[in-house]
Protein backbone atom coordinates (compact mmCIF):
# COMPACT_ATOMS: atom_id res chain seq x y z
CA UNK A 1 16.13 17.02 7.52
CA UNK A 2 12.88 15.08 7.88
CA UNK A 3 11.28 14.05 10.86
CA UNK A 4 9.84 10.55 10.83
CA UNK A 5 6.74 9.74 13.54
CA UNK A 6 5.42 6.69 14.89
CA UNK A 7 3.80 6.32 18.09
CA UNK A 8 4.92 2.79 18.50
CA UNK A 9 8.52 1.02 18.31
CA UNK A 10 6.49 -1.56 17.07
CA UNK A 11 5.57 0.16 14.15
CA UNK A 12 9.06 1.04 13.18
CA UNK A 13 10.08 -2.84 13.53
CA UNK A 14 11.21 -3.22 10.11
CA UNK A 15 13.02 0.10 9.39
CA UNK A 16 16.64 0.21 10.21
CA UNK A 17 17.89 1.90 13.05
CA UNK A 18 19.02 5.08 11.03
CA UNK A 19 17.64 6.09 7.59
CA UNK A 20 19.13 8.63 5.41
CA UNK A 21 17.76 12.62 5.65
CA UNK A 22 15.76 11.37 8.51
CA UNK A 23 15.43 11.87 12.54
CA UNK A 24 13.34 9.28 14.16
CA UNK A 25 10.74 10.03 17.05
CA UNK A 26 8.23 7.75 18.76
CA UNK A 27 5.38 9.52 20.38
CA UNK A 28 3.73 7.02 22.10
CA UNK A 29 -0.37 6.23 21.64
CA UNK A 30 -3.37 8.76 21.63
CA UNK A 31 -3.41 12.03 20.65
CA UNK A 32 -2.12 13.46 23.92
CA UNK A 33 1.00 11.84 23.62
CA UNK A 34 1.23 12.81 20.12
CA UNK A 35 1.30 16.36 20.39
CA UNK A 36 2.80 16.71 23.38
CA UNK A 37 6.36 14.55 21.78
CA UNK A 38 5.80 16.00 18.31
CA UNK A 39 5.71 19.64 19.99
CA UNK A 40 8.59 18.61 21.91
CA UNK A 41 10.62 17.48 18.73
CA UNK A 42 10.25 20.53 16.69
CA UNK A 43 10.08 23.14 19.13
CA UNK A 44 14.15 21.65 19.41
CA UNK A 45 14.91 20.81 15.84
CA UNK A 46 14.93 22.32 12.64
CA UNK A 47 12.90 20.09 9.92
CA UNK A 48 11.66 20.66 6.38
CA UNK A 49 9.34 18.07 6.91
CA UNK A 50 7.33 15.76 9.11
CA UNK A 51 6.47 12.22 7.62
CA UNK A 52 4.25 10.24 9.93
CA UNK A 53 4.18 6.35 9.66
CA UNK A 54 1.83 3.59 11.46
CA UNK A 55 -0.81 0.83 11.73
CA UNK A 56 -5.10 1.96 11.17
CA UNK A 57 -8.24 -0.13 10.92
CA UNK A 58 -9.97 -0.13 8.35
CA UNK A 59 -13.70 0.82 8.58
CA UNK A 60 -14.30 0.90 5.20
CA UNK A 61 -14.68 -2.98 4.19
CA UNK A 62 -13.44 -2.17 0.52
CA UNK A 63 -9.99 -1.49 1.52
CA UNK A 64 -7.41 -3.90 1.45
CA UNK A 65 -4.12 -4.49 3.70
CA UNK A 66 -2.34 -1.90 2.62
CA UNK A 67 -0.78 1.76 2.67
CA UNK A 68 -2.32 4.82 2.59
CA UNK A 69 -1.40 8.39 2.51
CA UNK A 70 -4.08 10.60 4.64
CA UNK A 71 -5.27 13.91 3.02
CA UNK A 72 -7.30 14.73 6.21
CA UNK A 73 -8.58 13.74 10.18
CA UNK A 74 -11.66 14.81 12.11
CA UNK A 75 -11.75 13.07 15.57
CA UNK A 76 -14.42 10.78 16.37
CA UNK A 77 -14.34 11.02 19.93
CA UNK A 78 -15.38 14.32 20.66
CA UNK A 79 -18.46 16.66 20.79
CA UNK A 80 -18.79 20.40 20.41
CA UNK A 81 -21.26 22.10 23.34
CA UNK A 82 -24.40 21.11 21.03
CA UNK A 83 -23.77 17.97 20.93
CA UNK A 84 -22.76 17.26 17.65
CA UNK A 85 -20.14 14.18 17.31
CA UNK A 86 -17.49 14.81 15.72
CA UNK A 87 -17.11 18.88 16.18
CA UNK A 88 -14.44 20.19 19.20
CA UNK A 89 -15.52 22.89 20.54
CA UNK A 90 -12.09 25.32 20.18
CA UNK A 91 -10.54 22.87 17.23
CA UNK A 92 -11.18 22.89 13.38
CA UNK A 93 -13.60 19.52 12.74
CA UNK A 94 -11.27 18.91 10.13
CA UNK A 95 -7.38 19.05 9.63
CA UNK A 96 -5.87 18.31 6.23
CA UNK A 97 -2.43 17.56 5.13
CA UNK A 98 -2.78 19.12 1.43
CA UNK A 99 -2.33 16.11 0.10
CA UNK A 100 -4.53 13.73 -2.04
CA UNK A 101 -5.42 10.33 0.46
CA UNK A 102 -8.12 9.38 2.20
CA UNK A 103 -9.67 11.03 5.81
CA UNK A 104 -8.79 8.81 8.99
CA UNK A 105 -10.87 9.26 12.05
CA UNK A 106 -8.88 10.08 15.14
CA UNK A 107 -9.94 8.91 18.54
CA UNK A 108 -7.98 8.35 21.95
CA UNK A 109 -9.51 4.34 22.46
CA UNK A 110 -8.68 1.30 20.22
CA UNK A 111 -11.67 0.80 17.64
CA UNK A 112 -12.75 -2.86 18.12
CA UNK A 113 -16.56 -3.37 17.67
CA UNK A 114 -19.36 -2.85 15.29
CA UNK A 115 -20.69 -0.84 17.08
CA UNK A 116 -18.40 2.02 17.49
CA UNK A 117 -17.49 1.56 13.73
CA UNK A 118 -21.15 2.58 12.74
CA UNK A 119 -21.16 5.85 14.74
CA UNK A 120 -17.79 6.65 12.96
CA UNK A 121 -18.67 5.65 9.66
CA UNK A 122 -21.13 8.59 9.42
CA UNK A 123 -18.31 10.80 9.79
CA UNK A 124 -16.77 10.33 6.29
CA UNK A 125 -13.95 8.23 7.25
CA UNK A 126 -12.30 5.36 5.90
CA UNK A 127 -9.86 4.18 8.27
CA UNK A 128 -9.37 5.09 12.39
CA UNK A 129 -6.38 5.96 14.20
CA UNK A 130 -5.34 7.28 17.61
CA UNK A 131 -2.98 10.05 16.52
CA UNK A 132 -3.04 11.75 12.76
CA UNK A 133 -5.10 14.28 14.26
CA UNK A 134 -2.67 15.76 16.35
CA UNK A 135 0.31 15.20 14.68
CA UNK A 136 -1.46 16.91 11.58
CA UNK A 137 -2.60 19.52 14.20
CA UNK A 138 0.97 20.23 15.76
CA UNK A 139 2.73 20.76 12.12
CA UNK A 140 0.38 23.38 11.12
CA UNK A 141 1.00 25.35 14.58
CA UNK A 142 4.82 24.80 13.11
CA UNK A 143 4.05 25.97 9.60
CA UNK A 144 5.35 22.63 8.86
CA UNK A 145 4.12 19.93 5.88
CA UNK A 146 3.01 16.34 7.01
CA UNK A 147 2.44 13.55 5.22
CA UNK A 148 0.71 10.50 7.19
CA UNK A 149 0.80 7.00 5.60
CA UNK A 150 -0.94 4.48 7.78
CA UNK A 151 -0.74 0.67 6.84
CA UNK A 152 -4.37 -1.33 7.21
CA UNK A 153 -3.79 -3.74 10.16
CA UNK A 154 -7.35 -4.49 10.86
CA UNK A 155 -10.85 -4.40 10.45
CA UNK A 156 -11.70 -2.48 13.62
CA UNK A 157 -13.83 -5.24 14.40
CA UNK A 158 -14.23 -8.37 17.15
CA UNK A 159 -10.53 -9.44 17.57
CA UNK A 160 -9.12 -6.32 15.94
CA UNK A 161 -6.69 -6.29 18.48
CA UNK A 162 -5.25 -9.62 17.99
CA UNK A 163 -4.97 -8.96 14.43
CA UNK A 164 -3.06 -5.61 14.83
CA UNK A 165 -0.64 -7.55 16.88
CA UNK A 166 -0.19 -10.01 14.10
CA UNK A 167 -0.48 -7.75 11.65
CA UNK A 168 1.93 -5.33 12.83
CA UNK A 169 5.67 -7.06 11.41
CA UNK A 170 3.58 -6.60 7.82
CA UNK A 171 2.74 -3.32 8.05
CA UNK A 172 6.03 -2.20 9.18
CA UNK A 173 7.59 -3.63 6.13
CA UNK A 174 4.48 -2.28 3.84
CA UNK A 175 5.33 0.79 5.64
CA UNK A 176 9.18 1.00 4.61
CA UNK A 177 9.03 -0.25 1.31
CA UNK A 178 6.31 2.57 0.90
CA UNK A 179 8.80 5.31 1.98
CA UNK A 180 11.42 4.22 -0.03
CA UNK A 181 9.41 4.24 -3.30
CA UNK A 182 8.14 7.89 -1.73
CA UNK A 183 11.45 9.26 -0.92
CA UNK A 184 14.17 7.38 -3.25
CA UNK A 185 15.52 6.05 -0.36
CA UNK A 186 17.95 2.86 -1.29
């Protein structure tokens, strides 16, 4: 049995209520409510797998609207003791899913301004999240593979958050028809 993630509802809009092979669990937002449900779920169940789907903005302006699998997160809000952005000071900078993807930057506020794109940018991300950190994170304290695939909903910009709202019925239908090519699923 797999274990399918969102942190949102929202972001599960279009799926049906059961799929095939596959227990559902919503998290809720940021990464403290991430690991703390994810823990939850597998410290009770017994999965082969955990498959993570949601929404990201896109910080890269070559990307398009549409899905991605992650191959690794760093968080972008945080700072080891010297000072240096990106760096936790008891956490690997770096988490990786073993897959090939892209790196999302993981960060407990809603990216919606120039300005906090171009201190993340530096980072070596292409896209920003609030959870793929810890859900990546929390499988490998399991021994457990991930994979994350995170639909572009917007441009982390001005009015990003009006365009993840209206963005959000898309992705959730990029999103399943994504997992069904990934899985065979009918």
């Amino acid at each position: 049995m797999k274990l399918l993630v969102a942190a949102l509802d929202s972001e599960l809009s279009a799926f049906p209520s059961e799929l095939p092979g596959f227990d559902r669990l919503v998290t809720g937002p940021g990464k403290l409510q991430a690991a703390f449900a994810l823990t939850r779920a597998l410290d009770a169940g017994e999965y082969d797998e955990v498959v993570v789907v949601g929404t990201s903005g896109a910080i890269d302006p070559r990307l398009g609207a549409e899905v991605f699998e992650i191959a690794s997160a760093i968080q972008h809000d945080v700072t080891d003791i010297d000072g240096v952005a990106g760096q936790h000071v008891s956490l690997p900078a770096r988490v990786e899913t073993g897959r090939d993807g892209v790196m999302v930057a993981t960060g407990d506020h809603f990216v919606d301004d120039e300005e906090a794109v171009s201190f993340i940018r530096p980072l070596g991300a292409v896209l920003v999240d609030m959870e793929t950190y810890a859900y990546i994170w929390v499988a490998q304290q399991f021994g457990l593979p991930i994979r994350v695939f995170r639909a572009v909903s917007d441009r982390a910009q001005d009015g990003a958050i009006t365009d993840w709202r209206a963005a959000l019925d898309r992705c959730s239908t990029q999103l399943l028809a994504h997992l069904r090519t990934q899985y065979d699923l009918a």
